[in-house]
N, C-alpha and C. Protein backbone atom coordinates (compact mmCIF):
# COMPACT_ATOMS: atom_id res chain seq x y z
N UNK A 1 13.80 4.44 -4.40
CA UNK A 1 13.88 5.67 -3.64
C UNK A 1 14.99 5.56 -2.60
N UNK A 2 15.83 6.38 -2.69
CA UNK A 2 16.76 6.35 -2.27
C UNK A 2 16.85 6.32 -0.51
N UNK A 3 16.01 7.35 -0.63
CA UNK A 3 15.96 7.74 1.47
C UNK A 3 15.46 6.78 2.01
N UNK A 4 14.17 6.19 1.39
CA UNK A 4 13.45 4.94 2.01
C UNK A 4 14.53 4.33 2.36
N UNK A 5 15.25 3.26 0.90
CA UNK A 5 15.86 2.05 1.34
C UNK A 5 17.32 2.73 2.22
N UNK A 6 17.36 3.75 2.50
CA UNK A 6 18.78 4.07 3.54
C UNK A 6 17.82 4.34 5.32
N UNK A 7 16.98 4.52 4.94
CA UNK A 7 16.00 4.15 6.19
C UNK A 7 15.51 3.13 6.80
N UNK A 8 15.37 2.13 5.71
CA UNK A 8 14.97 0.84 5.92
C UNK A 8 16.12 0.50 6.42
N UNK A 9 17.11 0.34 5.66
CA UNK A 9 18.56 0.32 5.84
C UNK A 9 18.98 0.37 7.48
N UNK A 10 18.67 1.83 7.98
CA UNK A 10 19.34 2.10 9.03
C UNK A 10 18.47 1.79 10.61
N UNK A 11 16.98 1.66 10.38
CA UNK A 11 16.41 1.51 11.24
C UNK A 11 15.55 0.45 10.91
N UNK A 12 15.70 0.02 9.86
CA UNK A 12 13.94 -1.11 9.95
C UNK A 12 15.05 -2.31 10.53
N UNK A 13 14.55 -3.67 10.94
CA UNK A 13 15.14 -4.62 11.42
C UNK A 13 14.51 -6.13 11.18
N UNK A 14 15.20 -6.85 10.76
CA UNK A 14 14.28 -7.53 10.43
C UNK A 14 14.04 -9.07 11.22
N UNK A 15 12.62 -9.47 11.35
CA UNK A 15 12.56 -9.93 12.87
C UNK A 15 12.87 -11.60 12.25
N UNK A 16 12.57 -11.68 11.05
CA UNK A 16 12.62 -12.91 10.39
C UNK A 16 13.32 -13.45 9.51
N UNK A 17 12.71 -14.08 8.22
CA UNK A 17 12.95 -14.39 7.20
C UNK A 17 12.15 -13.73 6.58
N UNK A 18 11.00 -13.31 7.11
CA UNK A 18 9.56 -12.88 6.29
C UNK A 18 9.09 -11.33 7.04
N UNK A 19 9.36 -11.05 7.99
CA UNK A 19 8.90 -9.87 8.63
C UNK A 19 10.11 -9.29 8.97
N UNK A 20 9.58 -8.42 8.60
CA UNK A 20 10.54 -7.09 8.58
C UNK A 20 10.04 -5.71 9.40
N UNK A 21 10.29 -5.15 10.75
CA UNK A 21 10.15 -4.41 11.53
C UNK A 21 10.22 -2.89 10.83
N UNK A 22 9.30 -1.82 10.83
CA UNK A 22 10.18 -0.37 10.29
C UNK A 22 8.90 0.36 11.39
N UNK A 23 8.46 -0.08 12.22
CA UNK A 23 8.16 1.31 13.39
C UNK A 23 8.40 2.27 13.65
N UNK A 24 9.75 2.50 13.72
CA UNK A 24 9.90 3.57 13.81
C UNK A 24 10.28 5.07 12.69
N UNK A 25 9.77 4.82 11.55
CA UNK A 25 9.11 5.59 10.61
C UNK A 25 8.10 5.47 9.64
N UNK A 26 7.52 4.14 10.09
CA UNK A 26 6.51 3.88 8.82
C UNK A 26 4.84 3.57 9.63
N UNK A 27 5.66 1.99 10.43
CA UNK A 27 4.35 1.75 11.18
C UNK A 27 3.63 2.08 12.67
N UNK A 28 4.40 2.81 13.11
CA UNK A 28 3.98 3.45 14.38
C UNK A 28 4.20 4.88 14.30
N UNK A 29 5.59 4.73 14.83
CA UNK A 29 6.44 6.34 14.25
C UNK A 29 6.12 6.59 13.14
N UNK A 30 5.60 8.18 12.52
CA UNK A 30 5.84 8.23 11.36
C UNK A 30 6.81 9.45 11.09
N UNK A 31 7.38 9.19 9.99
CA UNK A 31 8.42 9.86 9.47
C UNK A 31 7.93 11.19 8.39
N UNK A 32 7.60 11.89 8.94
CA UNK A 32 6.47 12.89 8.00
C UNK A 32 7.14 13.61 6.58
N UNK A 33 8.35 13.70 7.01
CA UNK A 33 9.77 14.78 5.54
C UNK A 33 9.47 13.11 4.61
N UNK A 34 9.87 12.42 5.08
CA UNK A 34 9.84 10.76 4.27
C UNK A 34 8.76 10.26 4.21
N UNK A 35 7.49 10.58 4.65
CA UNK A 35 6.47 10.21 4.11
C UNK A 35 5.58 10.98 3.02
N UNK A 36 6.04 12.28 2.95
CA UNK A 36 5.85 13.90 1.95
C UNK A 36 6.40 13.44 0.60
N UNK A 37 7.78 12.64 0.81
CA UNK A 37 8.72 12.28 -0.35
C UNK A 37 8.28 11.44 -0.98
N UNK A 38 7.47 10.20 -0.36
CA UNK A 38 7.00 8.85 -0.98
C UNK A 38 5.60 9.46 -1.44
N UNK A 39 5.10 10.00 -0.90
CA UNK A 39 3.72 10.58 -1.54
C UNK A 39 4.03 11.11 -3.02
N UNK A 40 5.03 12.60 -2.59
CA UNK A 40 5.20 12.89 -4.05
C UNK A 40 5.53 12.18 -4.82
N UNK A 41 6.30 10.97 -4.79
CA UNK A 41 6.65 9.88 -5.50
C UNK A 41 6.04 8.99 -6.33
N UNK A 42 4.64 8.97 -5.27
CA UNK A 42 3.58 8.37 -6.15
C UNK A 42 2.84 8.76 -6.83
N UNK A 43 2.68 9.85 -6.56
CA UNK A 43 1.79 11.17 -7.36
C UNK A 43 2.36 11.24 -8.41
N UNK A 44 3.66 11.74 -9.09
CA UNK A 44 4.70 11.66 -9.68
C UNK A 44 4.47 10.83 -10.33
N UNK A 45 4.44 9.49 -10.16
CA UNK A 45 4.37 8.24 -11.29
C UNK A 45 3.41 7.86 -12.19
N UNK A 46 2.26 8.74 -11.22
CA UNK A 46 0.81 8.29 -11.52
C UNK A 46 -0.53 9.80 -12.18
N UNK A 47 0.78 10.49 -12.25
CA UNK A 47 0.17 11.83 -12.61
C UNK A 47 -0.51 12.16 -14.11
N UNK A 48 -0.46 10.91 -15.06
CA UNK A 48 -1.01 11.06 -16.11
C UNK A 48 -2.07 10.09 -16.25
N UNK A 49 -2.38 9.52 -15.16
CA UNK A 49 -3.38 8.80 -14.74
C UNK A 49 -4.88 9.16 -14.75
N UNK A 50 -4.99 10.08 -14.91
CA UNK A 50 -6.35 11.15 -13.99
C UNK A 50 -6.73 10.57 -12.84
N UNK A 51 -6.03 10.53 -12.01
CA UNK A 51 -6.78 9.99 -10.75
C UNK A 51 -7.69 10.98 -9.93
N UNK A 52 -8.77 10.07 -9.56
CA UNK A 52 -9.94 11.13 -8.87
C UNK A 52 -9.90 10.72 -7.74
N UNK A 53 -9.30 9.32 -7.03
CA UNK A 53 -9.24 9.37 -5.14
C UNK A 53 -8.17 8.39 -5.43
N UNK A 54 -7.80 8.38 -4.15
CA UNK A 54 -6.93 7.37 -3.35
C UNK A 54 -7.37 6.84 -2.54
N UNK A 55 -6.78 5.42 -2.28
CA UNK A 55 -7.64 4.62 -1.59
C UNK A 55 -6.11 3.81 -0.76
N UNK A 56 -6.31 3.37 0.84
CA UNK A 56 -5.72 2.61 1.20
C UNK A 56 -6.23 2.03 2.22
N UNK A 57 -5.71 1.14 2.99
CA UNK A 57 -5.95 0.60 4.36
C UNK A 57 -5.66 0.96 5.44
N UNK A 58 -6.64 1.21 6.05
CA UNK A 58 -5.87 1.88 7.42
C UNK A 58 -4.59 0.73 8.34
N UNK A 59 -4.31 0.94 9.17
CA UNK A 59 -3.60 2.40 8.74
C UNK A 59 -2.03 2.69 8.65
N UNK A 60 -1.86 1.94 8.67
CA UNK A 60 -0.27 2.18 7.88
C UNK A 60 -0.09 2.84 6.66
N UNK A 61 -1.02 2.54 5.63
CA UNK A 61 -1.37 3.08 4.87
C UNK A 61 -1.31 4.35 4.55
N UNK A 62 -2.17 5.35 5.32
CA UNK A 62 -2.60 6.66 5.81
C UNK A 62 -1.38 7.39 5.09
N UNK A 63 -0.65 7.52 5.98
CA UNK A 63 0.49 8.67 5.90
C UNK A 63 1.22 9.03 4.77
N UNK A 64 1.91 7.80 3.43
CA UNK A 64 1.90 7.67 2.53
C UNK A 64 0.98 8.83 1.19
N UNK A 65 -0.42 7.85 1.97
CA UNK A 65 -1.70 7.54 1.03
C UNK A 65 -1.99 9.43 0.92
N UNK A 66 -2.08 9.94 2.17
CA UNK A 66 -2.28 11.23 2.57
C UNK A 66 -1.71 12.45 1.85
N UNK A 67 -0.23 12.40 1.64
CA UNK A 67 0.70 12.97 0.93
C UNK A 67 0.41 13.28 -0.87
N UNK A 68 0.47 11.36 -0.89
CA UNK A 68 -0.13 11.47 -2.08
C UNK A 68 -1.31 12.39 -2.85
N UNK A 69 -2.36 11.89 -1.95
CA UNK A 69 -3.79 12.79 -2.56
C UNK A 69 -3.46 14.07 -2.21
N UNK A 70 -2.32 14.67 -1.23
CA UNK A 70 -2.53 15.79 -1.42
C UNK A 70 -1.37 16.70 -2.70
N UNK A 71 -0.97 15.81 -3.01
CA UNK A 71 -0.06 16.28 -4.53
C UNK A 71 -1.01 16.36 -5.99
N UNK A 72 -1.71 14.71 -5.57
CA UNK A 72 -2.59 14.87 -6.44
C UNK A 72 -4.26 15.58 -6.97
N UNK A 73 -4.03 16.69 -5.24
CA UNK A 73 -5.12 17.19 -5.01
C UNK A 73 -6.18 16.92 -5.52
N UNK A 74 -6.73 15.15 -4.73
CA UNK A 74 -8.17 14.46 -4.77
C UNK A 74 -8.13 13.63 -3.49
N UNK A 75 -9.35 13.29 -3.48
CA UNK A 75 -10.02 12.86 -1.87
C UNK A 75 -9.15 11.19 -1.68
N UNK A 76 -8.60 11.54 -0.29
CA UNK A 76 -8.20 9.76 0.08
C UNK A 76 -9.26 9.08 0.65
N UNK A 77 -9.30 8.42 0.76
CA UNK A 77 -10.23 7.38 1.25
C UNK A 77 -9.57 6.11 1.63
N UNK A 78 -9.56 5.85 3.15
CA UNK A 78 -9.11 4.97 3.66
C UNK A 78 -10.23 3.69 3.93
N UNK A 79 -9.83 2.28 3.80
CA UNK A 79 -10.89 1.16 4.04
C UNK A 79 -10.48 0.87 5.77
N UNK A 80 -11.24 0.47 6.16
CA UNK A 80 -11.68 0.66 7.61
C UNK A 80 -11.16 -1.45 7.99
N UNK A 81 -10.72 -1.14 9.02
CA UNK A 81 -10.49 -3.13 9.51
C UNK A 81 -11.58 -3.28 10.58
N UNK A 82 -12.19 -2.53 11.15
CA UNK A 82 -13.01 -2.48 12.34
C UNK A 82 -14.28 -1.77 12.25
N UNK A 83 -15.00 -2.53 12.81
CA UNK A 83 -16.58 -2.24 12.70
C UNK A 83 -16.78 -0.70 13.23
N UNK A 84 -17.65 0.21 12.70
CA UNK A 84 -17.65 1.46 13.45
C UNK A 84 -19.26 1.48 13.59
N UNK A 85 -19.90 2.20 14.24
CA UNK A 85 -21.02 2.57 14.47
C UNK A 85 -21.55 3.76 13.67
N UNK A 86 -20.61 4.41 12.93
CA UNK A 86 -20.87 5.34 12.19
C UNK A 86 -21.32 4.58 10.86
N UNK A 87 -20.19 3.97 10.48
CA UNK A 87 -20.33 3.15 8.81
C UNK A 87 -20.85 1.87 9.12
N UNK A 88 -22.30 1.91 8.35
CA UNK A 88 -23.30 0.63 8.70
C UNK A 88 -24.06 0.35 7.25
N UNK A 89 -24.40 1.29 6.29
CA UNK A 89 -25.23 1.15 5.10
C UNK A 89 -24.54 0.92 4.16
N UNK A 90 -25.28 0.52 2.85
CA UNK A 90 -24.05 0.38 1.72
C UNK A 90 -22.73 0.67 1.67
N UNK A 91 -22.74 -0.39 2.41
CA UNK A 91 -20.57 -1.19 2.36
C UNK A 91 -20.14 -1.28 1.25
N UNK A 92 -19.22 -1.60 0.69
CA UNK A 92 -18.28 -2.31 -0.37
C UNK A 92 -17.48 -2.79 0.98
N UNK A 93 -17.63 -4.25 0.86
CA UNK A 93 -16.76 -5.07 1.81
C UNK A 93 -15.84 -6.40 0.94
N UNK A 94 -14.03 -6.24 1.30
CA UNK A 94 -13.70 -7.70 1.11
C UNK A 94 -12.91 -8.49 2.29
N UNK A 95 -12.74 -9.24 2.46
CA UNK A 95 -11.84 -9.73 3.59
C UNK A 95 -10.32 -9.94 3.43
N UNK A 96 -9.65 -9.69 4.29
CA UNK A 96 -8.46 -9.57 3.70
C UNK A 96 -7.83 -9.97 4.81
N UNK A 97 -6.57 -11.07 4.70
CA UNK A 97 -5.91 -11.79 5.69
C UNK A 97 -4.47 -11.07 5.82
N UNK A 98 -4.59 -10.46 6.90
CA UNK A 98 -3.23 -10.22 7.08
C UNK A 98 -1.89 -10.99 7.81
N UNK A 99 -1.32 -11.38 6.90
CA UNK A 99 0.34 -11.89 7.16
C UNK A 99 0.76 -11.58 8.72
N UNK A 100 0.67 -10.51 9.22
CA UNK A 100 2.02 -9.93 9.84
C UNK A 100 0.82 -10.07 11.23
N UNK A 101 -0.56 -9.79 11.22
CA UNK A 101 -1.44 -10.47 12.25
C UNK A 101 -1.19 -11.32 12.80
N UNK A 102 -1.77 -12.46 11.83
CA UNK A 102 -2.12 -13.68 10.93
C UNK A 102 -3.56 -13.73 11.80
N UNK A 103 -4.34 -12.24 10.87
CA UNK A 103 -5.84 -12.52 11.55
C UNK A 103 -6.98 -12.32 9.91
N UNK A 104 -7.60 -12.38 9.79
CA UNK A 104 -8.63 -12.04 8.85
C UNK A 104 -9.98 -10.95 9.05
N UNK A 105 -9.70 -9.86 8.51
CA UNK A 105 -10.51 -8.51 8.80
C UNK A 105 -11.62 -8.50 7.81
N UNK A 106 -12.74 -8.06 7.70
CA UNK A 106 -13.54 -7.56 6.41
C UNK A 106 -13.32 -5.85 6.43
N UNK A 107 -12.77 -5.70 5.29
CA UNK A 107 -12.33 -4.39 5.10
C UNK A 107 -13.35 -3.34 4.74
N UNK A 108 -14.01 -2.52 5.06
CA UNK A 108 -15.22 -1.65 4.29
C UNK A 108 -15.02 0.17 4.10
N UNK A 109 -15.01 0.10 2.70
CA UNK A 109 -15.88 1.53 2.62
C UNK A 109 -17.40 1.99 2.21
N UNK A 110 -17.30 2.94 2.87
CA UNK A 110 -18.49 3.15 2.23
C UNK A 110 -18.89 3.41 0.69
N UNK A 111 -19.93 3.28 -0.11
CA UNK A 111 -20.21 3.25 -1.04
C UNK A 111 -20.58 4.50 -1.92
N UNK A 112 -20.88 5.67 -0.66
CA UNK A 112 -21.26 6.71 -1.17
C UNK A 112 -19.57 7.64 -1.36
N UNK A 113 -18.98 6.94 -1.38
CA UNK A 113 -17.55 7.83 -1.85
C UNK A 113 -16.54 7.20 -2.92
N UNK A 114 -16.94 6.47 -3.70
CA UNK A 114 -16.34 6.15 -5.14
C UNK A 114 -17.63 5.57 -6.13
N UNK A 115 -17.87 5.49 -7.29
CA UNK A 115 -18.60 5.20 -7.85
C UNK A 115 -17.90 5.32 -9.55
N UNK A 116 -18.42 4.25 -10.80
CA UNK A 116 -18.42 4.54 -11.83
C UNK A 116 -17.02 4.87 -12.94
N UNK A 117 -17.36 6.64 -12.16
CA UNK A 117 -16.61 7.51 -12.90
C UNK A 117 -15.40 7.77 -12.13
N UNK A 118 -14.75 6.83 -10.90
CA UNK A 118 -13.55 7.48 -10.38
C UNK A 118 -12.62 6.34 -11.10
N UNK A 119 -11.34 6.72 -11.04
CA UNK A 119 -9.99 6.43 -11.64
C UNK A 119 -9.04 6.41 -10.43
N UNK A 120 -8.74 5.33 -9.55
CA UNK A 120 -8.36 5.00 -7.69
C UNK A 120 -6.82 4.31 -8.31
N UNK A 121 -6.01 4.94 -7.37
CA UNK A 121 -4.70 5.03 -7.10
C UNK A 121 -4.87 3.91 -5.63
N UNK A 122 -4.35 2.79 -5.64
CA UNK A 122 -4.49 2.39 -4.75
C UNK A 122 -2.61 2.06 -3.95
N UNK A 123 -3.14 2.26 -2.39
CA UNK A 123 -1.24 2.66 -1.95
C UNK A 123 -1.44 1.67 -0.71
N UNK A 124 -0.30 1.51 -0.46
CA UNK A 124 -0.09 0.04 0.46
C UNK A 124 1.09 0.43 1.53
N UNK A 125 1.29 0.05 2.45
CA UNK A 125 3.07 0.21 3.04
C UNK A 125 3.81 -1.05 2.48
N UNK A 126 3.19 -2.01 2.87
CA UNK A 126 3.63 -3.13 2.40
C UNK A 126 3.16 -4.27 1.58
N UNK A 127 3.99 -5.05 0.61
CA UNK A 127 2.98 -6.20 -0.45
C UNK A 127 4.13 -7.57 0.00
N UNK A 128 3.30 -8.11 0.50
CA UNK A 128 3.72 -9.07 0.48
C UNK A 128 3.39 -10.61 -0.33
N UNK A 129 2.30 -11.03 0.45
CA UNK A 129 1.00 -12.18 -0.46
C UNK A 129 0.04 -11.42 -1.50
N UNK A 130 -0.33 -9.78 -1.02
CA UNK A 130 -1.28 -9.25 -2.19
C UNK A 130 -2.32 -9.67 -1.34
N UNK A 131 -2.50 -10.15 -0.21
CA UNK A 131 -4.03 -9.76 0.11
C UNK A 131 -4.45 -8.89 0.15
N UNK A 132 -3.79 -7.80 1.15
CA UNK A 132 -4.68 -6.27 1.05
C UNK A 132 -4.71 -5.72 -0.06
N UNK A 133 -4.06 -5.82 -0.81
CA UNK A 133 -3.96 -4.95 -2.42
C UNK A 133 -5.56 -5.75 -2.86
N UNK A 134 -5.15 -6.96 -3.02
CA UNK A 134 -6.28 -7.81 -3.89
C UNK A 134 -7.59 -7.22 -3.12
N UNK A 135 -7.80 -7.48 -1.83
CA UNK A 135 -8.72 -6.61 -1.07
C UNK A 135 -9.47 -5.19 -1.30
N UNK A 136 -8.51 -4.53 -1.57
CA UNK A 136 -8.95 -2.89 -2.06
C UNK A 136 -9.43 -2.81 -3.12
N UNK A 137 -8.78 -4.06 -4.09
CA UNK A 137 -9.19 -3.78 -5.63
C UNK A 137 -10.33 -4.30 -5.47
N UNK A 138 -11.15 -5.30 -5.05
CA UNK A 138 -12.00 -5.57 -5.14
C UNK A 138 -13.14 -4.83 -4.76
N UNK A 139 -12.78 -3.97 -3.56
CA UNK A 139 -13.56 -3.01 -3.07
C UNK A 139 -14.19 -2.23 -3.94
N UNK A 140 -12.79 -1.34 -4.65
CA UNK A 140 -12.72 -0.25 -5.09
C UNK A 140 -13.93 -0.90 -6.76
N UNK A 141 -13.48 -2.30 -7.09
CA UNK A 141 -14.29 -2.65 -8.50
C UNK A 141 -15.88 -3.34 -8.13
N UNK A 142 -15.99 -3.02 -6.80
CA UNK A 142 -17.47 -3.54 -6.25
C UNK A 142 -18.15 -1.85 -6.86
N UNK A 143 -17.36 -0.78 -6.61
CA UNK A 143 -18.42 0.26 -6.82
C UNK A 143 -18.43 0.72 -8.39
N UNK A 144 -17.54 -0.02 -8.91
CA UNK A 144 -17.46 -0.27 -10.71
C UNK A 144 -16.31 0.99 -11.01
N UNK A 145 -16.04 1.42 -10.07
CA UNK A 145 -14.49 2.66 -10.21
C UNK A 145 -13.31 1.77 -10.68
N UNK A 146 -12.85 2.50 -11.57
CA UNK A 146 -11.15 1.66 -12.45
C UNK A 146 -10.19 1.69 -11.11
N UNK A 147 -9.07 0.95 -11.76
CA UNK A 147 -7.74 0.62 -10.47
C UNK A 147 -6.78 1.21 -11.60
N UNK A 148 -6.09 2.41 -11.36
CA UNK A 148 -5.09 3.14 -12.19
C UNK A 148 -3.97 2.09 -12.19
N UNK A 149 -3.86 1.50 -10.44
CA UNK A 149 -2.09 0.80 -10.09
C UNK A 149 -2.44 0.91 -8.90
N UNK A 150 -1.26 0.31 -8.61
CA UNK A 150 -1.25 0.55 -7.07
C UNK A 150 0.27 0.96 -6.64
N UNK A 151 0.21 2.10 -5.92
CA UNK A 151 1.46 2.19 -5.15
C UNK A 151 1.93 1.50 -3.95
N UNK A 152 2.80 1.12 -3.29
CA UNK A 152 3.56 -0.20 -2.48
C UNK A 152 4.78 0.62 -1.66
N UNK A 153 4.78 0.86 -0.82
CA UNK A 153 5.91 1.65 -0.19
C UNK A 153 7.23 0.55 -0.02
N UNK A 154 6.94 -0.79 0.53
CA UNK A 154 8.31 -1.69 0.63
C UNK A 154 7.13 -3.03 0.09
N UNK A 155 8.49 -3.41 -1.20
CA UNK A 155 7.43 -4.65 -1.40
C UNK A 155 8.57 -6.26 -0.94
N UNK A 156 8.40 -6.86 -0.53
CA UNK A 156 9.19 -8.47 -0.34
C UNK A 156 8.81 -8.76 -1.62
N UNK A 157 9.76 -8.72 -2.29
CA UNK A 157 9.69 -9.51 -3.74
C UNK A 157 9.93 -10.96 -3.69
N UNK A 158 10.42 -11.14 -2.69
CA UNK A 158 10.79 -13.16 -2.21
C UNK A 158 9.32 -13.53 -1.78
N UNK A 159 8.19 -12.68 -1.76
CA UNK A 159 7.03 -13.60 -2.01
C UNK A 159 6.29 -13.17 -2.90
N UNK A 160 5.35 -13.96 -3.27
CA UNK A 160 4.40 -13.79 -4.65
C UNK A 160 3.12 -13.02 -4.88
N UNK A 161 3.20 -11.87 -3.80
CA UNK A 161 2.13 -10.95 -4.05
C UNK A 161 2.67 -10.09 -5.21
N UNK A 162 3.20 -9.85 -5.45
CA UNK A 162 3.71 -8.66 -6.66
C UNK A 162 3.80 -9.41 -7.93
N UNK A 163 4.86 -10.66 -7.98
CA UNK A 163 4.38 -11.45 -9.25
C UNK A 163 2.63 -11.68 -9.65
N UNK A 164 2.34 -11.63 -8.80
CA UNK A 164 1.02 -12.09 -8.81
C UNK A 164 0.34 -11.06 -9.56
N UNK A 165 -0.04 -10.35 -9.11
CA UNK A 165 -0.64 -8.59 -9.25
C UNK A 165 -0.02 -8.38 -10.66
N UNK A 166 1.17 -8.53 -10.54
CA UNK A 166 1.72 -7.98 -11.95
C UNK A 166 0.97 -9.08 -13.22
N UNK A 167 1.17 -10.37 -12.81
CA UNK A 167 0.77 -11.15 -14.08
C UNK A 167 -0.70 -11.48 -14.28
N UNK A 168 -1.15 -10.46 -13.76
CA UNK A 168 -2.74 -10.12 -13.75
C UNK A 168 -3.03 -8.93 -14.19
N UNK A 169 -2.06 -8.03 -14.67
CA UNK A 169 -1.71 -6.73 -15.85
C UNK A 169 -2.40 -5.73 -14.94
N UNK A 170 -2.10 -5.80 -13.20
CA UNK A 170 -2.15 -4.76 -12.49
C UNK A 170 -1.00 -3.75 -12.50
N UNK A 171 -0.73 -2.52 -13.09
CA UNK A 171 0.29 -1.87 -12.84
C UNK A 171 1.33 -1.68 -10.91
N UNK A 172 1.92 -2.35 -10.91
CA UNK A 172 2.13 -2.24 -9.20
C UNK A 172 4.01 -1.12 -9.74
N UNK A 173 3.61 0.11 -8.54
CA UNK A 173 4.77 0.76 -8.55
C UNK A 173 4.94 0.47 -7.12
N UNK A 174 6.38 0.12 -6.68
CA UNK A 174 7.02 -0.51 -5.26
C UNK A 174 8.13 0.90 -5.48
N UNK A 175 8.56 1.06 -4.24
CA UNK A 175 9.53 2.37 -4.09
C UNK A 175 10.87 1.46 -3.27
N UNK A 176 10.81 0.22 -2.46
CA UNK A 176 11.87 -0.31 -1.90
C UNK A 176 11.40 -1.42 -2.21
N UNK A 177 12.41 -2.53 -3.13
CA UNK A 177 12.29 -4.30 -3.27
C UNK A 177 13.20 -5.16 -2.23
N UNK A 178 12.73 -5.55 -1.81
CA UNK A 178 13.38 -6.47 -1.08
C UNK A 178 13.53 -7.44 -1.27
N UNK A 179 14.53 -7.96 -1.52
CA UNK A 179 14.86 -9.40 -2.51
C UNK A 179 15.21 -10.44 -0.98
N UNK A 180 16.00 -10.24 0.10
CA UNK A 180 16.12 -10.78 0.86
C UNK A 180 16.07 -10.48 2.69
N UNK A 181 15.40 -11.35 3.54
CA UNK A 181 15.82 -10.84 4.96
C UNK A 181 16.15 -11.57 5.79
N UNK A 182 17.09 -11.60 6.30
CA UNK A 182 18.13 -12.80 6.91
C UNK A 182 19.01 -12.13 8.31
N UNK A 183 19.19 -12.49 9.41
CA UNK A 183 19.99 -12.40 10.40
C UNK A 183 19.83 -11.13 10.67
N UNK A 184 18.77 -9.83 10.52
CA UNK A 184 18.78 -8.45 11.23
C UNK A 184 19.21 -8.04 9.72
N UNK A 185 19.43 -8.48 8.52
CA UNK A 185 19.95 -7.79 7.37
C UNK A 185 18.95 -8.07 6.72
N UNK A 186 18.72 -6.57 5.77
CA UNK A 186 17.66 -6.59 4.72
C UNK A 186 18.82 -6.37 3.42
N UNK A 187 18.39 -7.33 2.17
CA UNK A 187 19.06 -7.26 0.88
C UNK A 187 18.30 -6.63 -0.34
N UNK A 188 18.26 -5.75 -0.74
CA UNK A 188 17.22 -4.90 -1.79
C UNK A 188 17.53 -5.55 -3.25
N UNK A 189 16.48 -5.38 -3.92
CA UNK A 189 16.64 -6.00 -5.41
C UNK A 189 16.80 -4.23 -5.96
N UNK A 190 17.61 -4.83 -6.81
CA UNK A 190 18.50 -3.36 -7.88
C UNK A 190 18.69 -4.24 -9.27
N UNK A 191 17.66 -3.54 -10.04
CA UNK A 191 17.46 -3.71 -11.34
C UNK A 191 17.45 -5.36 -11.79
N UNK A 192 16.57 -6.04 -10.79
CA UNK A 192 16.89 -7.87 -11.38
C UNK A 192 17.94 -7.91 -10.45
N UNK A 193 18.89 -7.68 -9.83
CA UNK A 193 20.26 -7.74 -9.15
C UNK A 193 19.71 -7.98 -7.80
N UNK A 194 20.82 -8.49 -7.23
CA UNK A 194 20.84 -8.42 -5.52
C UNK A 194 22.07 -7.39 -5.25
N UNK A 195 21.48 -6.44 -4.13
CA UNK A 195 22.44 -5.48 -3.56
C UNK A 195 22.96 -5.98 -2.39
């Protein structure tokens, strides 16, 4: 996707080798015309899917995830990192370690909103190790609902969450690869290639 990686491009920054900053349109700021675009994007890929919800993590997730279900006009459903007082009864819970923390959450939805017969689009901002992905899927296959794919808004292909996912015959669609991040420069993968 073109706008992403000229966005990533122009404003994300990257703080590491491994983390990569984009606040100000993805994870704080959000970029709503560019988050409409990546939605339709995923909708788009996944439209012969029958998908009946979407599912992501809060909340970076959200905005993406949001777009999406509403192209694909079906219910999102976001998994929760924090205990609420509202959601207490039949959980679907997995734990999921996040990288960019480096804390470990138990992720939960509730149970009374996928079941069986749904067909879950699952959407990410970022894949890095595949915990949160691996996380959702598990969620989403605790309530016995299929995993269509998962959509990935920026994936680090220089680590092994996506090989991973993939050689486990998870469909993963990524919209920006990032093959490298070095000195404030991000390097995108283009077709097997380095850009």
């Amino acid at each position: 996707m073109e706008n992403l990686m000229n966005k990533i491009s122009q404003e994300g920054l990257a703080l590491s080798d491994a983390v990569l900053k984009v606040d100000s349109f993805l994870n704080h700021q959000v970029d709503p015309v560019l988050m409409k675009e990546i939605g339709e994007t995923f909708a788009s890929k996944f439209q012969r899917d029958s998908i009946t919800k979407v599912v992501t993590l809060e909340s970076s997730g959200i905005a993406p995830a949001v777009f999406a279900a509403l192209t694909l006009n079906v219910p999102l459903i976001f998994a929760r990192k924090r205990k609420s007082l509202t959601l207490q009864e039949d959980l679907l819970t997995a734990d999921v370690y996040s990288f960019t923390k480096e804390e470990t959450n138990t992720i939960t939805i509730s149970s009374k909103f996928l079941n069986e017969e749904d067909h879950v689009l699952v959407i990410d901002d970022f894949l890095a190790n595949g915990q949160a992905a691996e996380g959702l899927i598990k969620v989403v296959s605790k309530s016995g609902a299929s995993v269509a794919g998962i959509g990935i808004v920026i994936e680090k292909a220089f680590q092994n969450g996506g090989k991973r996912l993939r050689s486990k015959g998870i469909r993963v669609e990524s919209l920006a690869k990032i093959a490298k991040l070095e000195a404030g420069k991000v390097t995108f993968v283009n077709e097997g290639s380095f850009v």
